[in-house]
Protein backbone atom coordinates (compact mmCIF):
# COMPACT_ATOMS: atom_id res chain seq x y z
CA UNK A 1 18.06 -41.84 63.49
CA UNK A 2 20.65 -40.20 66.01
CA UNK A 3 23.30 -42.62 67.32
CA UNK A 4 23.88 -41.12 70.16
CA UNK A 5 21.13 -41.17 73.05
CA UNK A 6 19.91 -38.10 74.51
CA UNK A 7 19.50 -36.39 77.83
CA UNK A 8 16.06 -34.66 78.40
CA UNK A 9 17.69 -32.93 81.55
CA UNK A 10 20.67 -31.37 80.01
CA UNK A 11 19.86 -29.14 76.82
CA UNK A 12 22.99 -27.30 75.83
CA UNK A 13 22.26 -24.32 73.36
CA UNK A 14 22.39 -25.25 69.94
CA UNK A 15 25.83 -24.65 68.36
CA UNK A 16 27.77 -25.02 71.65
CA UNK A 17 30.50 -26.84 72.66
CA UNK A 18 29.02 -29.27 74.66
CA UNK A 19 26.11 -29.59 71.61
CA UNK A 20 28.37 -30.46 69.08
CA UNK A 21 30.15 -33.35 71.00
CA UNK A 22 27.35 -34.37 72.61
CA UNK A 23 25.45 -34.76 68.93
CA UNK A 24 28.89 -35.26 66.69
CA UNK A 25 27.84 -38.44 65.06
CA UNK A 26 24.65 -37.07 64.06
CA UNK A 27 26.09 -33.82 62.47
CA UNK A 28 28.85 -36.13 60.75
CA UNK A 29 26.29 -38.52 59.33
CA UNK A 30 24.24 -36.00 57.82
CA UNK A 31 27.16 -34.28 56.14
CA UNK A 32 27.73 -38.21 54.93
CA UNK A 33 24.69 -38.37 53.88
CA UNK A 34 24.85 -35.15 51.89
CA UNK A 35 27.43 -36.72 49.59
CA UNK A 36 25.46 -40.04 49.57
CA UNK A 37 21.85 -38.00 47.98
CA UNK A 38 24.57 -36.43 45.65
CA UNK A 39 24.79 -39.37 43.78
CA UNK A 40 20.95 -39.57 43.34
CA UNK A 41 21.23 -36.42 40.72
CA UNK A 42 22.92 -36.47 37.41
CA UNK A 43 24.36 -32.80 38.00
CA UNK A 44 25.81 -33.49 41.71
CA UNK A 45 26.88 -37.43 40.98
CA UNK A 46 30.09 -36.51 38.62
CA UNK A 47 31.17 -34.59 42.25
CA UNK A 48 29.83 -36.98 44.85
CA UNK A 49 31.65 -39.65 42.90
CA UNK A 50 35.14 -38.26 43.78
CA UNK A 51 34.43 -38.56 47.44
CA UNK A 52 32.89 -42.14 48.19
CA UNK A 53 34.81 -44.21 45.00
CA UNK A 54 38.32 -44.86 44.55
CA UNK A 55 39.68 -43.04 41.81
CA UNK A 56 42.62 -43.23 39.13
CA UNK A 57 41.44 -46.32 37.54
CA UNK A 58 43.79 -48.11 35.05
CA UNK A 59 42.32 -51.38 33.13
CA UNK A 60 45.20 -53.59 32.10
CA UNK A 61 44.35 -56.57 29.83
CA UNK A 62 45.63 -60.43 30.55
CA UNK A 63 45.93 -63.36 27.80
CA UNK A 64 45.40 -66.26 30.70
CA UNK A 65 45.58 -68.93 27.89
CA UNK A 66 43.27 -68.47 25.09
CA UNK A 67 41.03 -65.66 26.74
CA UNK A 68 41.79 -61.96 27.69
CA UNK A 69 40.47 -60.47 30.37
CA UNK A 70 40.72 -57.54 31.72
CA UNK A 71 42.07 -56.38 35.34
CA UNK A 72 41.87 -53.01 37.26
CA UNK A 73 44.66 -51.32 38.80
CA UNK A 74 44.97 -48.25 40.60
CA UNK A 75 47.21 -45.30 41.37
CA UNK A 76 46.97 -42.20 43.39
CA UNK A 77 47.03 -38.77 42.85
CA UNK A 78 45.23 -35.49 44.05
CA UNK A 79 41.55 -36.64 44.46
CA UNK A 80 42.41 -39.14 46.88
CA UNK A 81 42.63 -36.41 49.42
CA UNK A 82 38.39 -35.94 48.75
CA UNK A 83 37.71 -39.76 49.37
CA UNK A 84 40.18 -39.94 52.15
CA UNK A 85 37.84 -36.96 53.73
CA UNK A 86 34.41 -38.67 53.45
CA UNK A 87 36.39 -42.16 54.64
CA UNK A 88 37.38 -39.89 58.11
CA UNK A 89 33.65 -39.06 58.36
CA UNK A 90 32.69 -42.71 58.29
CA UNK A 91 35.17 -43.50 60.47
CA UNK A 92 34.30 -40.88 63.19
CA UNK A 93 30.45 -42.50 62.67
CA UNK A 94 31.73 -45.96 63.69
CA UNK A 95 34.06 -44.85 67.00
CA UNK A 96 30.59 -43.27 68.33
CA UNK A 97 28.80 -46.31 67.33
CA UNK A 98 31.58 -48.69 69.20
CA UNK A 99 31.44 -46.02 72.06
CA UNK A 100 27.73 -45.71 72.86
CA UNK A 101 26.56 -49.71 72.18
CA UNK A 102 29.22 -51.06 73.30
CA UNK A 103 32.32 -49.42 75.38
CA UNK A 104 29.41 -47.38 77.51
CA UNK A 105 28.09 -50.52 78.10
CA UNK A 106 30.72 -52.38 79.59
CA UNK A 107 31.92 -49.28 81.74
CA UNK A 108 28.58 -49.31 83.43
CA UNK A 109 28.62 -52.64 84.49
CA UNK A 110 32.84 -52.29 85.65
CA UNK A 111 32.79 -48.87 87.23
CA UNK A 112 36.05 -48.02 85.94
CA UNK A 113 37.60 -44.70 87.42
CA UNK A 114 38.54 -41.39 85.53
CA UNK A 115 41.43 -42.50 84.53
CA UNK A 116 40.61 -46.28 83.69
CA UNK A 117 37.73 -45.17 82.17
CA UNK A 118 39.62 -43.12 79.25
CA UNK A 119 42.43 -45.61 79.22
CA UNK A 120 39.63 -48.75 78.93
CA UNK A 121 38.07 -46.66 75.82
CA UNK A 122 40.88 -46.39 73.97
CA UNK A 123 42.08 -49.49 74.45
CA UNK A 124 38.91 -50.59 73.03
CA UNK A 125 38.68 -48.96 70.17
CA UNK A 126 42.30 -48.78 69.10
CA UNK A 127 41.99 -53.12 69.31
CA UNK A 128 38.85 -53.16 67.00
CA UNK A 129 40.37 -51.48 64.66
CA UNK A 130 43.68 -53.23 64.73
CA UNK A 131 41.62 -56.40 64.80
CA UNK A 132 39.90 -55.00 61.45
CA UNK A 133 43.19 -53.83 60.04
CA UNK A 134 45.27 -56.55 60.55
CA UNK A 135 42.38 -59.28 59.41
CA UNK A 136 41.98 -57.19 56.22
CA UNK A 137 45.77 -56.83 55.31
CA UNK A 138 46.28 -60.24 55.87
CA UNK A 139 43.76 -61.13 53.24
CA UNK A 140 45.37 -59.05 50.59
CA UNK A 141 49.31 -60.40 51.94
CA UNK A 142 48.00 -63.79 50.88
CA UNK A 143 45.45 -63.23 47.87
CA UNK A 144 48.65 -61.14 46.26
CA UNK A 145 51.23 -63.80 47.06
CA UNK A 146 53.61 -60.98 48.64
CA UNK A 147 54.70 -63.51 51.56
CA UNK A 148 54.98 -66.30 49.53
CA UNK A 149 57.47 -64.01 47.23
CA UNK A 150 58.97 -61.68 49.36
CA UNK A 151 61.00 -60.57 46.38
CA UNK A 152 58.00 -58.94 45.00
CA UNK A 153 58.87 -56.06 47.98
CA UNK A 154 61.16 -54.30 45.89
CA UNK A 155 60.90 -56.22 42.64
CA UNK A 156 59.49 -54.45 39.88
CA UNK A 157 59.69 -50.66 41.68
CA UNK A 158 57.99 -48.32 41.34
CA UNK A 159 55.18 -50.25 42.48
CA UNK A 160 52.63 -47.22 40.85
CA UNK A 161 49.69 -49.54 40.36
CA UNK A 162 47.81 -51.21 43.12
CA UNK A 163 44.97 -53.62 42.86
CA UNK A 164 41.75 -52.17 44.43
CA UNK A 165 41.74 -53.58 47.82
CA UNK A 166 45.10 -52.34 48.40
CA UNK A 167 44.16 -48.88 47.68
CA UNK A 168 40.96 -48.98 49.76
CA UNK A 169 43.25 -50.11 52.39
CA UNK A 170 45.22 -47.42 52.11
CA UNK A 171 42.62 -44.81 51.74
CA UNK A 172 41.18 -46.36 55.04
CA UNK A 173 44.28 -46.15 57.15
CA UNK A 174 44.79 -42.61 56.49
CA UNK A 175 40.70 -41.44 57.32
CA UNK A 176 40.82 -43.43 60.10
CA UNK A 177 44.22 -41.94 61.71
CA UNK A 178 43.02 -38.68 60.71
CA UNK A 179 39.73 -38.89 62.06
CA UNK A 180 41.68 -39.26 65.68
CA UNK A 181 42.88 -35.79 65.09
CA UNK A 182 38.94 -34.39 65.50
CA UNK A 183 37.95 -37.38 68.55
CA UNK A 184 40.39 -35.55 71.25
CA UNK A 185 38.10 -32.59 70.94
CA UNK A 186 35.19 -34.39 70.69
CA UNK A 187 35.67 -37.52 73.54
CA UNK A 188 37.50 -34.45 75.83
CA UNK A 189 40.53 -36.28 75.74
CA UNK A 190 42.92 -34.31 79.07
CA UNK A 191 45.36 -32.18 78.15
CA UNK A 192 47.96 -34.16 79.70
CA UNK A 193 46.86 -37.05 77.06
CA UNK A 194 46.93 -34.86 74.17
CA UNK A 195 50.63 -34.77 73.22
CA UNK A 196 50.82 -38.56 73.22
CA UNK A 197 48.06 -39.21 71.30
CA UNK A 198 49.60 -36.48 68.79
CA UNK A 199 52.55 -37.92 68.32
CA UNK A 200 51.54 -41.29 67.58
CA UNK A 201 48.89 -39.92 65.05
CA UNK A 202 51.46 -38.21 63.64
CA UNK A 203 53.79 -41.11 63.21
CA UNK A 204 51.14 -43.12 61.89
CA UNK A 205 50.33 -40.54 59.50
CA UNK A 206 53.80 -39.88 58.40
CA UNK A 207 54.69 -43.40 57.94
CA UNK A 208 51.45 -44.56 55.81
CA UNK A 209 51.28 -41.40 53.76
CA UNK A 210 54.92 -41.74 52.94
CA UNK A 211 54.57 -45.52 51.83
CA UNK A 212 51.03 -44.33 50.03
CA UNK A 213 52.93 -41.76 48.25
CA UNK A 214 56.51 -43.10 47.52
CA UNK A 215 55.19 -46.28 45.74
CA UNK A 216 56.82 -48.39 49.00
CA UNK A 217 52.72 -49.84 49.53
CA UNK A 218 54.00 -53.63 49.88
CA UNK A 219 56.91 -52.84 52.11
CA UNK A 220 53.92 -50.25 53.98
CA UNK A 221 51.24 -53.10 54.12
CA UNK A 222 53.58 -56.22 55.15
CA UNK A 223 54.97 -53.68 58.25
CA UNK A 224 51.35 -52.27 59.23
CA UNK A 225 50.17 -55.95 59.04
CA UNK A 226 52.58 -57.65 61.78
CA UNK A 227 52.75 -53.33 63.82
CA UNK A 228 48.59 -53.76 64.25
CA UNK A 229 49.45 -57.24 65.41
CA UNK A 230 51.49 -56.68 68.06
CA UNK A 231 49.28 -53.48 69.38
CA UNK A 232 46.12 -55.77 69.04
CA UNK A 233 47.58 -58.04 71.85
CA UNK A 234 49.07 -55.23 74.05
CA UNK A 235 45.32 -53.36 74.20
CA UNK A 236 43.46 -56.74 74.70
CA UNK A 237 45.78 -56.97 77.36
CA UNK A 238 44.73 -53.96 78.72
CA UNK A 239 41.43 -54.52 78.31
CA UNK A 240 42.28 -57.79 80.60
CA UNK A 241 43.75 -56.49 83.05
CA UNK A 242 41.18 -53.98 83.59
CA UNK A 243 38.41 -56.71 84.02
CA UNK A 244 40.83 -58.56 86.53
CA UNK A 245 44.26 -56.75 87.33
CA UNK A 246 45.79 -60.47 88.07
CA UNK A 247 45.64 -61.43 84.97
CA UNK A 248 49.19 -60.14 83.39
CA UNK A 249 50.02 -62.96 81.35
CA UNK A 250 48.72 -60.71 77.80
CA UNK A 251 51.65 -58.62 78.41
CA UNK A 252 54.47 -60.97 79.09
CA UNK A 253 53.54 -62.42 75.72
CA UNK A 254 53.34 -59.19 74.28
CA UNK A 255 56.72 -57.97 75.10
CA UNK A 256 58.35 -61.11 73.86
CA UNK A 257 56.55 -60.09 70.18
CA UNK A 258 56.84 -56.56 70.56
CA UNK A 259 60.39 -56.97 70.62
CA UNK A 260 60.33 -59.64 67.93
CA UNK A 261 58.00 -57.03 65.92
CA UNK A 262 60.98 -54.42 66.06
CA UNK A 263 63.58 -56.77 64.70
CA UNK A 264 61.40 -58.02 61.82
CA UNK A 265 60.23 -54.34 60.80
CA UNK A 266 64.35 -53.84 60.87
CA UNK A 267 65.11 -56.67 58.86
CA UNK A 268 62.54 -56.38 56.50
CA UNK A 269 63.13 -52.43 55.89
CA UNK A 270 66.73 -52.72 55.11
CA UNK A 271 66.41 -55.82 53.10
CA UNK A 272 64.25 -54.25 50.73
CA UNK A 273 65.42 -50.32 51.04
CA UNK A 274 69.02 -50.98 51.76
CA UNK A 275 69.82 -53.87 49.52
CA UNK A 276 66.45 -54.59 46.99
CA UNK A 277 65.97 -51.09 45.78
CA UNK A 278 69.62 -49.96 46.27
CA UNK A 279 70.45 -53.08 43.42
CA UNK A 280 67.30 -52.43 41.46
CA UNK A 281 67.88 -51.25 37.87
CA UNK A 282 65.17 -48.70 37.65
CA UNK A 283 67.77 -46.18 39.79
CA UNK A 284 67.24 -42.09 39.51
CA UNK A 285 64.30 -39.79 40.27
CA UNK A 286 61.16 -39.22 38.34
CA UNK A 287 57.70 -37.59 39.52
CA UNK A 288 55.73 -38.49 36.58
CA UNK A 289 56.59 -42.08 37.09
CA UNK A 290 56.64 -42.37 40.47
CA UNK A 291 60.13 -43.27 40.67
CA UNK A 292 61.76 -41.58 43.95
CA UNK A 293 64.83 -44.50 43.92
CA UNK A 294 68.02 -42.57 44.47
CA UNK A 295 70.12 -42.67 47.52
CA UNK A 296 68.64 -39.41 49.47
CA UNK A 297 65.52 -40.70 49.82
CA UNK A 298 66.47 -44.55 50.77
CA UNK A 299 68.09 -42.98 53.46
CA UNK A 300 65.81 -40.50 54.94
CA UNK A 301 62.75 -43.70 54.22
CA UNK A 302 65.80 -45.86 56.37
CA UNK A 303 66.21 -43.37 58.92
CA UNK A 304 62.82 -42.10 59.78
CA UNK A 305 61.87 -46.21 60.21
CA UNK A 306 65.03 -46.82 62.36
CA UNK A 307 64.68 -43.82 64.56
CA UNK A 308 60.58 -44.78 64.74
CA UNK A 309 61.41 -48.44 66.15
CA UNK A 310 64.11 -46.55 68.95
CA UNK A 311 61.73 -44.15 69.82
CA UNK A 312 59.02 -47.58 70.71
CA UNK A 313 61.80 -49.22 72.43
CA UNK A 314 62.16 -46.77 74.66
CA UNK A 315 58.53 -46.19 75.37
CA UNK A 316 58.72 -49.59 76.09
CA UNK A 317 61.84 -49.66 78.42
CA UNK A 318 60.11 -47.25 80.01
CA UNK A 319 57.04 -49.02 80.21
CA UNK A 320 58.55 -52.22 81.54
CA UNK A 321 60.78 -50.33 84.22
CA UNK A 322 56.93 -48.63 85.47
CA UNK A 323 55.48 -51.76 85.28
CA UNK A 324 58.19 -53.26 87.63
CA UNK A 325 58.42 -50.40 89.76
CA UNK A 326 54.52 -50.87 90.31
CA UNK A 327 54.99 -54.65 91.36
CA UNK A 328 57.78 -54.25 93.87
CA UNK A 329 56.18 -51.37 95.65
CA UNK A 330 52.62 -53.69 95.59
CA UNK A 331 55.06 -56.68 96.90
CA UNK A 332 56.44 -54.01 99.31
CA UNK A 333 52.95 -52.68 100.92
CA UNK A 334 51.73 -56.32 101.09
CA UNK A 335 54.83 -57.72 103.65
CA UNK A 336 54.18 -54.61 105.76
CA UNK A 337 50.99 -55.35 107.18
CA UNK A 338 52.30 -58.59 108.26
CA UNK A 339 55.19 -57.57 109.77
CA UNK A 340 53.34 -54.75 111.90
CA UNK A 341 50.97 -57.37 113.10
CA UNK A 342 53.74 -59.88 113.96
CA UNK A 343 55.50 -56.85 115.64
CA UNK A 344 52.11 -55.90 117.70
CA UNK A 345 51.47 -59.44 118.98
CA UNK A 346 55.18 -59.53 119.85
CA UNK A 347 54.37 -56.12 121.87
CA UNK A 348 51.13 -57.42 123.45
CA UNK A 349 53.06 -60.84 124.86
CA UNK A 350 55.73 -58.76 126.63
CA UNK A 351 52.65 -56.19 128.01
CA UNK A 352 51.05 -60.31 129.37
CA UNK A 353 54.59 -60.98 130.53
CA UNK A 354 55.28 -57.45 132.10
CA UNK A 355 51.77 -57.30 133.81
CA UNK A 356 52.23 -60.83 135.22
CA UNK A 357 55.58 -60.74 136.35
CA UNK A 358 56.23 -56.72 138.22
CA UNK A 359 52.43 -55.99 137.76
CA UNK A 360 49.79 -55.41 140.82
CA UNK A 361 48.23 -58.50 140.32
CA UNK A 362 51.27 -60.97 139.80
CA UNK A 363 52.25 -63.05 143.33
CA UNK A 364 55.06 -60.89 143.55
CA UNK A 365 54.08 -57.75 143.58
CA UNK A 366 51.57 -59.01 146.35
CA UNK A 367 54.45 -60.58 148.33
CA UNK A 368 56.16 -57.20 148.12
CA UNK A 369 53.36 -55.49 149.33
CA UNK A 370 53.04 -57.44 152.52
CA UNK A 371 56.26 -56.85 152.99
C-alpha cells in the first residue's frame, strides 16, 4: 500500500528524479520490508537480526532478597551501525507519513506561501519528534533514578552498559538525524536552506554519537532531554504564529528557557566533566573498556559543548535583533498611513479656506470684480 498518493496527470519516467521523490516512501518501505521477510527464513534471519534488534547483549544476575533474577544490559560496538541503518529507513517512512496525512493537510486549508510553506513543514515535523523524544527520555530519566541521583552522571564511569531502552534511544536519535541527511534531496529543500540544515545535523550528530560512543550516555540523555524541550516550544511557536501572526507570546516564553536551557547544559557539563570525572578514580585511557577519562579528551568533550551553546546564542542574538527589527519597521509602516491622511485633510482644509477666501466664488473676489 503506497503512502504517498499519486498523480494520474504527471507520470515521470521510472528511475527519475522526480520518480524517486515523488514515490520515496514506497521504495524505502519495501527495502524495510526486505529485512522484515528476512527473518521469516532460517538462512537470512541470523542477518536480518543484526539490522532490526539491538545487539551486544550482556545478562547480569541480581540477588533482590532471596531470589536471583536476571537483568539485561547493553553495550555498543560495530553492528550498531546496521540497526542504526534500518532505524533511518523507518524514520524516513514516518516524516512522509506526518507529511502527506497530516502537514499537506493543514497547508491546504492555510495557504501558506513558498517560504511559509517549507518553514511550517519543518517546524512540524522537527516538534513531533521533539515531542516523541523528549516524552521518551523523560521516561527513562525517571524509571533509572538519574535525576533523583544526579551523582550517578559521572559515578561509576565508564558507564559501558546501558539498559535496553537507553540504547534504543540512542540508536533512534542517530537514524533519525541521519535520515535528515537523505529528506533535503528528497522534500527539495532550497539551496539557500541547505547549509543550515547541515550544520545542525551535523551538530546533532556529533554530539549524540560522541556521548553514544564515549560512555558519557547519562550526561548525553539528561542534555538531549531538557535541548528537545526547549526546541519543542520554539517550533510550536512557529507553528502559532503561522496560524495567527499575533500570537507571539510562544516565543517570549521560549527565550526566557532557551536561555535558561544554555546555563543548565553549562552547569551540568562541567559539573560532571570538569569536576565528577576529573575526581573519579577510574583515571587513564582504555579502548577495550571503554574508558576514554584522561584530561585531553575532558577538554575537547568541554570545549566542543561550550563552543556549541555560543554558537546558539548567537543564532539567537541574531534572531532576537531580526525579530525586533521586524516589529519596529511593522510599528513604523503602521503610523505612516495615519500621518499622510492627517497631512491630506490638513491640505484639503487650506484648498476650502483658499477657494473661499481669494477664490472666484468667495464675496471678495466678486467685490473685486465689480470693481
Amino acid at each position: 500500500m503506497g503512502i504517498r498518493k499519486k498523480t494520474a496527470s504527471k507520470n515521470p519516467p521510472v528511475l527519475s528524479h522526480e520518480f524517486v521523490i515523488q514515490n520515496h516512501a514506497d521504495i524505502v518501505s519495501c527495502v524495510a520490508m526486505v529485512f522484515l521477510l528476512g527473518l521469516m527464513f532460517e538462512i537470512t534471519s541470523k542477518f536480518a537480526v543484526i539490522f532490526i534488534t539491538v545487539q551486544y547483549n550482556v545478562t547480569i544476575s541480581t540477588n533482590e532478597g532471596s531470589e536471583e533474577t536476571a537483568v539485561n544490559h547493553f553495550h555498543h560496538g560495530i553492528k550498531d551501525l546496521a540497526t542504526i541503518f534500518f532505524y533511518m529507513l523507518v524514520a524516513i517512512i514516518m516524516h512522509a507519513i506526518i507529511q502527506e496525512y497530516v502537514l499537506d493537510k493543514l497547508n491546504r486549508k492555510k495557504h501558506f506561501s513558498k517560504t511559509k510553506h517549507s518553514k511550517f513543514n519543518e517546524s512540524g515535523q522537527l516538534s513531533a519528534f521533539y515531542l516523541f523524544s523528549f516524552c521518551w527520555g523523560t521516561s527513562i530519566l525517571l524509571s533509572e533514578n538519574f535525576l533523583s541521583n544526579p551523582v550517578s552522571l559521572w559515578e561509576g564511569y565508564p558507564h559501558t552498559l546501558m539498559p535496553f531502552q537507553m540504547k534504543f534511544y540512542y540508536i533512534c536519535q542517530l537514524g533519525y538525524w541521519l535520515h535528515a541527511l537523505p529528506e533535503l534531496y528528497f522534500q527539495k529543500t532550497k539551496k539557500e536552506d541547505i547549509p543550515r540544515q547541515l550544520v545542525y545535523i551535523f551538530l546533532y550528530l556529533v554530539h549524540i554519537a560522541g556521548a553514544y560512543v564515549l560512555n558519557l550516555n547519562r550526561l548525553g540523555l539528561v542534555l538531549l532531554v531538557l535541548h528537545y524541550f526547549v526546541e519543542f516550544l520554539f517550533h510550536v511557536s512557529r507553528l502559532v504564529y503561522f496560524s495567527n501572526e499575533n500570537r507571539q507570546m510562544g516565543f517570549t516564553v521560549w527565550a526566557v528557557l532557551f536561555v535558561v536551557g544554555r546555563l543548565l547544559t553549562l552547569s551540568l557539563s562541567v559539573l560532571t566533566v570538569g569536576f565528577g570525572l576529573a575526581t573519579s578514580e577510574s583515571q587513564g585511557f582504555n579502548w577495550a573498556a571503554g574508558n576514554f577519562n584522561i584530561l585531553f579528551v575532558r577538554i575537547t568533550v568541554l570545549a566542543a559543548i561550550c563552543l556549541t551553546q555560543a554558537f546558539m546564542m548567537w543564532k539567537f542574538i541574531n534572531f532576537q535583533l531580526r525579530r525586533w527589527r521586524e516589529h519596529s519597521q511593522a510599528q513604523t509602516l503602521k503610523k505612516k498611513p495615519v500621518s499622510t491622511k492627517s497631512k491630506s485633510k490638513k491640505d484639503k482644509a487650506n484648498g476650502v479656506n483658499g477657494v473661499n477666501s481669494h477664490g472666484a466664488d468667495s464675496p471678495k473676489a466678486r467685490k473685486e470684480k465689480s470693481s
